[in-house]
Protein backbone atom coordinates (compact mmCIF):
# COMPACT_ATOMS: atom_id res chain seq x y z
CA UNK A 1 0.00 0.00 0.00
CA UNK A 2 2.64 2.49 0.63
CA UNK A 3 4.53 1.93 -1.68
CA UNK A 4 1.33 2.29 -4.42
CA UNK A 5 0.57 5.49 -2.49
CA UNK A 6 4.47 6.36 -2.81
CA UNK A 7 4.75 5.85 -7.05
CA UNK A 8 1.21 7.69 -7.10
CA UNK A 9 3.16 10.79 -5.28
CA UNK A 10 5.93 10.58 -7.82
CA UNK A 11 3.86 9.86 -10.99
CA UNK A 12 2.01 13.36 -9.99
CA UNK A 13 4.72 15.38 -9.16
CA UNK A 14 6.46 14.32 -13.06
CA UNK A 15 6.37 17.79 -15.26
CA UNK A 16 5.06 18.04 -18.92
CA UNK A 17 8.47 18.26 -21.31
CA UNK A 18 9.27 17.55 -24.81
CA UNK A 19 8.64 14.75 -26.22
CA UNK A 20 10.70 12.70 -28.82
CA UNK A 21 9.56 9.48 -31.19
CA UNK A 22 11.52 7.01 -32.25
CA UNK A 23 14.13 7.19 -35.08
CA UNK A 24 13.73 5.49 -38.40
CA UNK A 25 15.54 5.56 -41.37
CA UNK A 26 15.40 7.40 -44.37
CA UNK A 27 14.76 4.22 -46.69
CA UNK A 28 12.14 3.02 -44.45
CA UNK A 29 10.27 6.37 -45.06
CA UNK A 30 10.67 5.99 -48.54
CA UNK A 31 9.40 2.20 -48.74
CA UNK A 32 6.07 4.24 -47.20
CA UNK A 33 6.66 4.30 -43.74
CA UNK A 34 5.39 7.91 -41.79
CA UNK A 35 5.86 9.46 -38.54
CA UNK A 36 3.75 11.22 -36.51
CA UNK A 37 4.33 13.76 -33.79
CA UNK A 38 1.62 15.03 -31.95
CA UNK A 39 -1.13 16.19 -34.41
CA UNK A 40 1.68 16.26 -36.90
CA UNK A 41 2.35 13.27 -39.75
CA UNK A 42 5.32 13.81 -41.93
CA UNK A 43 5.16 11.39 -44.96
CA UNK A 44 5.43 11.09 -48.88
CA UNK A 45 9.60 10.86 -48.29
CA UNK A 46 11.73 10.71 -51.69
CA UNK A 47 15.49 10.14 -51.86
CA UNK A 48 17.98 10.30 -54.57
CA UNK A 49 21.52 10.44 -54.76
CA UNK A 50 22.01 12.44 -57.62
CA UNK A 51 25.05 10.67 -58.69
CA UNK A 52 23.45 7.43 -57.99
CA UNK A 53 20.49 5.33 -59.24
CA UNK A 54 17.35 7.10 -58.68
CA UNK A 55 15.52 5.10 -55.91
CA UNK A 56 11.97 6.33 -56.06
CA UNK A 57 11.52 6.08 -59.64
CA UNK A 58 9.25 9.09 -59.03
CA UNK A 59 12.40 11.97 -58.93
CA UNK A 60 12.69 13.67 -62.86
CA UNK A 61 15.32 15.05 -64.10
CA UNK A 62 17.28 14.15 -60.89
CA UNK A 63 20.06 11.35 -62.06
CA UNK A 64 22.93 12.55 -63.80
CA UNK A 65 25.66 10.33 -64.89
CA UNK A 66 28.43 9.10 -62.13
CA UNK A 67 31.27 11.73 -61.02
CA UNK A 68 34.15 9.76 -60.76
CA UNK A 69 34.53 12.11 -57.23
CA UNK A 70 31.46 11.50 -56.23
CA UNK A 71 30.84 10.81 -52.76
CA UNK A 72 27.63 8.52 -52.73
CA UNK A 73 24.74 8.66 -50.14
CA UNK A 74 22.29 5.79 -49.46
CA UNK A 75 18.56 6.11 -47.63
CA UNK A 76 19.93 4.31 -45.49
CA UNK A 77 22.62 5.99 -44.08
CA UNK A 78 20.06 8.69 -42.81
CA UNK A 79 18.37 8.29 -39.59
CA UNK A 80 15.01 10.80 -39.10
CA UNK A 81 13.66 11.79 -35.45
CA UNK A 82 10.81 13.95 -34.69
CA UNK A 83 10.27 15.74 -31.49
CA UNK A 84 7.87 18.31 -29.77
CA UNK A 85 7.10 20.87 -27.32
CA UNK A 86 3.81 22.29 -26.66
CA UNK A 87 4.36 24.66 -29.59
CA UNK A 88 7.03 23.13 -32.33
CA UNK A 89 7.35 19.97 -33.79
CA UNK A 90 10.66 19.19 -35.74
CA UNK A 91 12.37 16.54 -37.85
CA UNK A 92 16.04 16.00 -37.66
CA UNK A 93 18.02 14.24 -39.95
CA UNK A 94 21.49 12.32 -38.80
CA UNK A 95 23.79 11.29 -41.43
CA UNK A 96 25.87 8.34 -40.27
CA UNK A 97 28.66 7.90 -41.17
CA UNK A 98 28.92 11.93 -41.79
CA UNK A 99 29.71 13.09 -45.21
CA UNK A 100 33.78 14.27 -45.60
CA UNK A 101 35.21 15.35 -48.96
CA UNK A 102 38.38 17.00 -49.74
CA UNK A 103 39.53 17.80 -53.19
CA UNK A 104 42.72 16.68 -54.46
CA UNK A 105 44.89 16.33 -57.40
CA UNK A 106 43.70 19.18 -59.24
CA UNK A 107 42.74 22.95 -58.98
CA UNK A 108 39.36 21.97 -60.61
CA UNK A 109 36.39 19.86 -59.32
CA UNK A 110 38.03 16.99 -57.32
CA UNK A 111 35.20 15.82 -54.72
CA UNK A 112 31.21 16.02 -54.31
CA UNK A 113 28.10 15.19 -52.65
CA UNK A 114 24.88 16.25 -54.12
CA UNK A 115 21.51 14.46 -52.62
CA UNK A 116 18.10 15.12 -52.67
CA UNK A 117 15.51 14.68 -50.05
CA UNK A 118 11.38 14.93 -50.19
CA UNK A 119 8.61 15.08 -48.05
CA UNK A 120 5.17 16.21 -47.06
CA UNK A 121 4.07 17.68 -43.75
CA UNK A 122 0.16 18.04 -42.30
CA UNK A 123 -1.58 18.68 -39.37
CA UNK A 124 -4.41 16.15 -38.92
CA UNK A 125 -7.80 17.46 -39.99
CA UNK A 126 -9.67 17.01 -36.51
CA UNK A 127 -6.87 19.50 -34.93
CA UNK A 128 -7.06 22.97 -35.02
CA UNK A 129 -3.51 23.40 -35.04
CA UNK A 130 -1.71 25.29 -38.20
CA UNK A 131 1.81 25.49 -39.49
CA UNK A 132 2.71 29.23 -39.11
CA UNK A 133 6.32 28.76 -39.35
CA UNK A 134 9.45 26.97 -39.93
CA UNK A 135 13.21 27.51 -39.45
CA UNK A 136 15.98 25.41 -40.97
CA UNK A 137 18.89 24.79 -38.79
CA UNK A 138 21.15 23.06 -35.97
CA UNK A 139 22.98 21.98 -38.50
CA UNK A 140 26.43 20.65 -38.79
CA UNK A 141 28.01 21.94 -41.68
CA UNK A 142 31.52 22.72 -42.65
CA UNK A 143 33.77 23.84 -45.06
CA UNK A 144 37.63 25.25 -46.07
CA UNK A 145 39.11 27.25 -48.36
CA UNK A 146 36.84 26.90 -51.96
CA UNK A 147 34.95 24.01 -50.25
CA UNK A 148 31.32 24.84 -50.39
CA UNK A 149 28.48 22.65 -48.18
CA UNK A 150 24.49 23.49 -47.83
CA UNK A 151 21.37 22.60 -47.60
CA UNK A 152 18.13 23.95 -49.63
CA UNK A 153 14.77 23.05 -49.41
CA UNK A 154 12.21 24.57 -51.04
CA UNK A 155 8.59 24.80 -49.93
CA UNK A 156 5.97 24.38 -52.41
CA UNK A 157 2.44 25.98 -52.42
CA UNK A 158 3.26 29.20 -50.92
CA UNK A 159 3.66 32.93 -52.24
CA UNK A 160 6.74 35.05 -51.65
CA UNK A 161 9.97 33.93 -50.73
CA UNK A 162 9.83 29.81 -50.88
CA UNK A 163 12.62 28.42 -49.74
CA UNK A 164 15.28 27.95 -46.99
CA UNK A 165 18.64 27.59 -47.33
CA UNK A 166 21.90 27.27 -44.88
CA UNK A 167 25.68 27.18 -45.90
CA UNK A 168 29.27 27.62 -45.35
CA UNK A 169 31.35 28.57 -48.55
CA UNK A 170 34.40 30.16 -46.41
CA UNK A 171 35.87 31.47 -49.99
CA UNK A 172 33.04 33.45 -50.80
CA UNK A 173 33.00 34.87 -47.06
CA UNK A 174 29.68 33.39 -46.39
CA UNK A 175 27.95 31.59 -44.02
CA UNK A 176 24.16 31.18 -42.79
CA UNK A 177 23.59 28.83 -39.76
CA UNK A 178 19.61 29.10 -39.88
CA UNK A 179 16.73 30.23 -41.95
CA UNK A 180 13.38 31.31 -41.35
CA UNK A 181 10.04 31.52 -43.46
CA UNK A 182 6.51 32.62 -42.14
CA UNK A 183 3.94 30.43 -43.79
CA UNK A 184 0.56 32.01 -42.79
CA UNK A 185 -1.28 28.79 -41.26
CA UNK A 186 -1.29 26.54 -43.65
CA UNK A 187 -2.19 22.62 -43.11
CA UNK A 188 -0.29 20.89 -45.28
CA UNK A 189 3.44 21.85 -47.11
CA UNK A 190 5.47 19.94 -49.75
CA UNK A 191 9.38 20.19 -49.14
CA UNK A 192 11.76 19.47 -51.86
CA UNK A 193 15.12 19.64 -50.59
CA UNK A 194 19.18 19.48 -51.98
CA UNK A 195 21.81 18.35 -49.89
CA UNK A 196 25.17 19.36 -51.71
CA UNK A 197 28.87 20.08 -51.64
CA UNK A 198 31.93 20.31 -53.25
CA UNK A 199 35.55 20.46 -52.90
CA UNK A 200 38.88 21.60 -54.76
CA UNK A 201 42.27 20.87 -54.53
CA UNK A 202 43.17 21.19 -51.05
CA UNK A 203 39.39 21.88 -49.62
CA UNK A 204 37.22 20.19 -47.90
CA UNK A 205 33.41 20.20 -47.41
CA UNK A 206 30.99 17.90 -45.30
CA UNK A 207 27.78 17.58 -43.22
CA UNK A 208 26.31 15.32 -40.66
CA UNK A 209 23.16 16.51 -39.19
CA UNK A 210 20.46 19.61 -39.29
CA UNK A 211 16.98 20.38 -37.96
CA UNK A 212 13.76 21.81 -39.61
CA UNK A 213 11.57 22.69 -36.70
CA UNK A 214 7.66 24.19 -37.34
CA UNK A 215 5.78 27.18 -35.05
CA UNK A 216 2.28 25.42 -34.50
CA UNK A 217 -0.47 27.64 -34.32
CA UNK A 218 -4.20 27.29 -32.45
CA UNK A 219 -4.28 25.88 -29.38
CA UNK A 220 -2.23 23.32 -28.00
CA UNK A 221 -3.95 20.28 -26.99
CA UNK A 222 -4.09 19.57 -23.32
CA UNK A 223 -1.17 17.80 -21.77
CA UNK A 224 -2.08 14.37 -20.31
CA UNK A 225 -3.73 13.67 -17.51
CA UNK A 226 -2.45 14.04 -13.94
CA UNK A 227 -3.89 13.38 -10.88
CA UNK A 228 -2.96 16.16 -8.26
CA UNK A 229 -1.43 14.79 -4.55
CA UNK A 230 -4.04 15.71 -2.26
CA UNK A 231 -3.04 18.07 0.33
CA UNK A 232 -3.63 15.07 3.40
CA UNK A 233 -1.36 12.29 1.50
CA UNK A 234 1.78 13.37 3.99
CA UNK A 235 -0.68 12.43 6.93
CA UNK A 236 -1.83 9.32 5.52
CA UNK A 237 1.48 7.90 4.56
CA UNK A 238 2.88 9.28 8.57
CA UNK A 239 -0.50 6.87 9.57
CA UNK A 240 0.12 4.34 7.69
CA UNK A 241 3.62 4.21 9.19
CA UNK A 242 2.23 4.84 12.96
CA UNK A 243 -0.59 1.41 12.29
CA UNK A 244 2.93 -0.85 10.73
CA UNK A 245 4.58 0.00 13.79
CA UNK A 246 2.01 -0.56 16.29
CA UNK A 247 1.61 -3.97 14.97
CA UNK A 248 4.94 -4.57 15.25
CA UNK A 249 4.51 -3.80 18.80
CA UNK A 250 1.79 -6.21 19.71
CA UNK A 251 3.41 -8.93 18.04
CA UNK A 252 6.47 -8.37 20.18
């Protein structure tokens, strides 16, 4: 008994916090497989290594003959997570092993990656929840010299600026570690993204993980249940303790 009353205490006192689903990879999302977070389900994922074979069959204009440089990237190589708080819901991507290239051998094009990456968010239709916003970043991108590395997706169905885009191309003196586009409650987005770099002769480029994380609008839905400790439980556990002990005491 006290020790029910005891894990009842505890199970009460436990906060609301973020929550995180499990991690799947990339060519399990693109055999079909979805994820949902909260009231959110991302699906419809498409991958192609542009360099590669194109493994949806549904990609145009997306395959290109091999680079001999080429550094190739497989679905499943690429793990996905999702995770929430009351007001976000985002989808990382982890590239393992990460992508390294350095150019060699020649002033002129020596090593690439170039990948692309689809897939389709929505709120469920019974919510009242809306996308508002959504930021691209937390990523871990680098680059020397002419070495050039980012990430573009572009969001389709909305007016104005569509896309988002981070980089680091440290021989054009630029660099962008997040990006940020408003997209006015909407319920349902198509992202079409390109995963890219490239290296020259003594460069080097790479990338192993970023974040796209969406503002929810509406009201959140109510955090689960919790049953409140009632303000006599401290007496009622010190009885319970005083009635063992008693016992004890008649037995003796």
């Amino acid at each position: 008994m006290r020790s029910f009353l005891a894990a009842t205490a505890v199970t009460a006192l436990l906060p609301f916090s973020a929550t995180v689903a499990s991690a799947i990879t990339l060519d399990q999302l693109v055999a079909g497989s979805t994820l949902t977070q909260g009231d959110v389900t991302f699906s419809g994922f498409k991958f192609d290594d542009r360099f590669g074979t194109d493994t949806t069959g549904g990609l145009p204009d997306r395959t290109d003959a091999a680079f001999p440089g080429d550094r190739s990237v497989d679905a499943s190589e690429i793990g996905i997570t999702t995770s929430s708080t009351s007001s976000t819901v985002s989808l990382t991507a982890t590239i393992d092993p990460a992508i390294s290239i350095a150019g060699e051998g020649s002033p002129t094009l020596a090593r690439i990656y170039d990948f692309f990456f689809d897939f389709t968010v929505t709120v469920a239709g019974t919510s009242v929840r809306t996308l508002d916003s959504v930021a691209l970043g937390d990523g871990d991108l680098f680059a020397t010299g002419n070495g050039v590395s980012e990430i573009i997706f572009d969001i389709a169905g909305i007016s104005g600026r569509n896309d988002l885009e981070i980089f680091e191309a440290p021989g054009l003196g630029f660099s962008q570690s997040s990006d940020t586009t408003t997209l006015a409650s909407v319920k349902s987005l198509d992202f079409l993204g390109q995963i890219e770099g490239d290296t020259r002769d003594g460069d080097t480029a790479g990338i192993s993980t970023f974040t796209i994380t969406f503002d929810l609008g509406g009201v959140a839905p109510p955090p689960p249940h919790v049953i409140p400790v009632p303000a006599g439980l401290p007496l009622l556990l010190t009885g319970l303790v005083g009635l063992g002990l008693a016992r004890r005491a008649r037995r003796g």
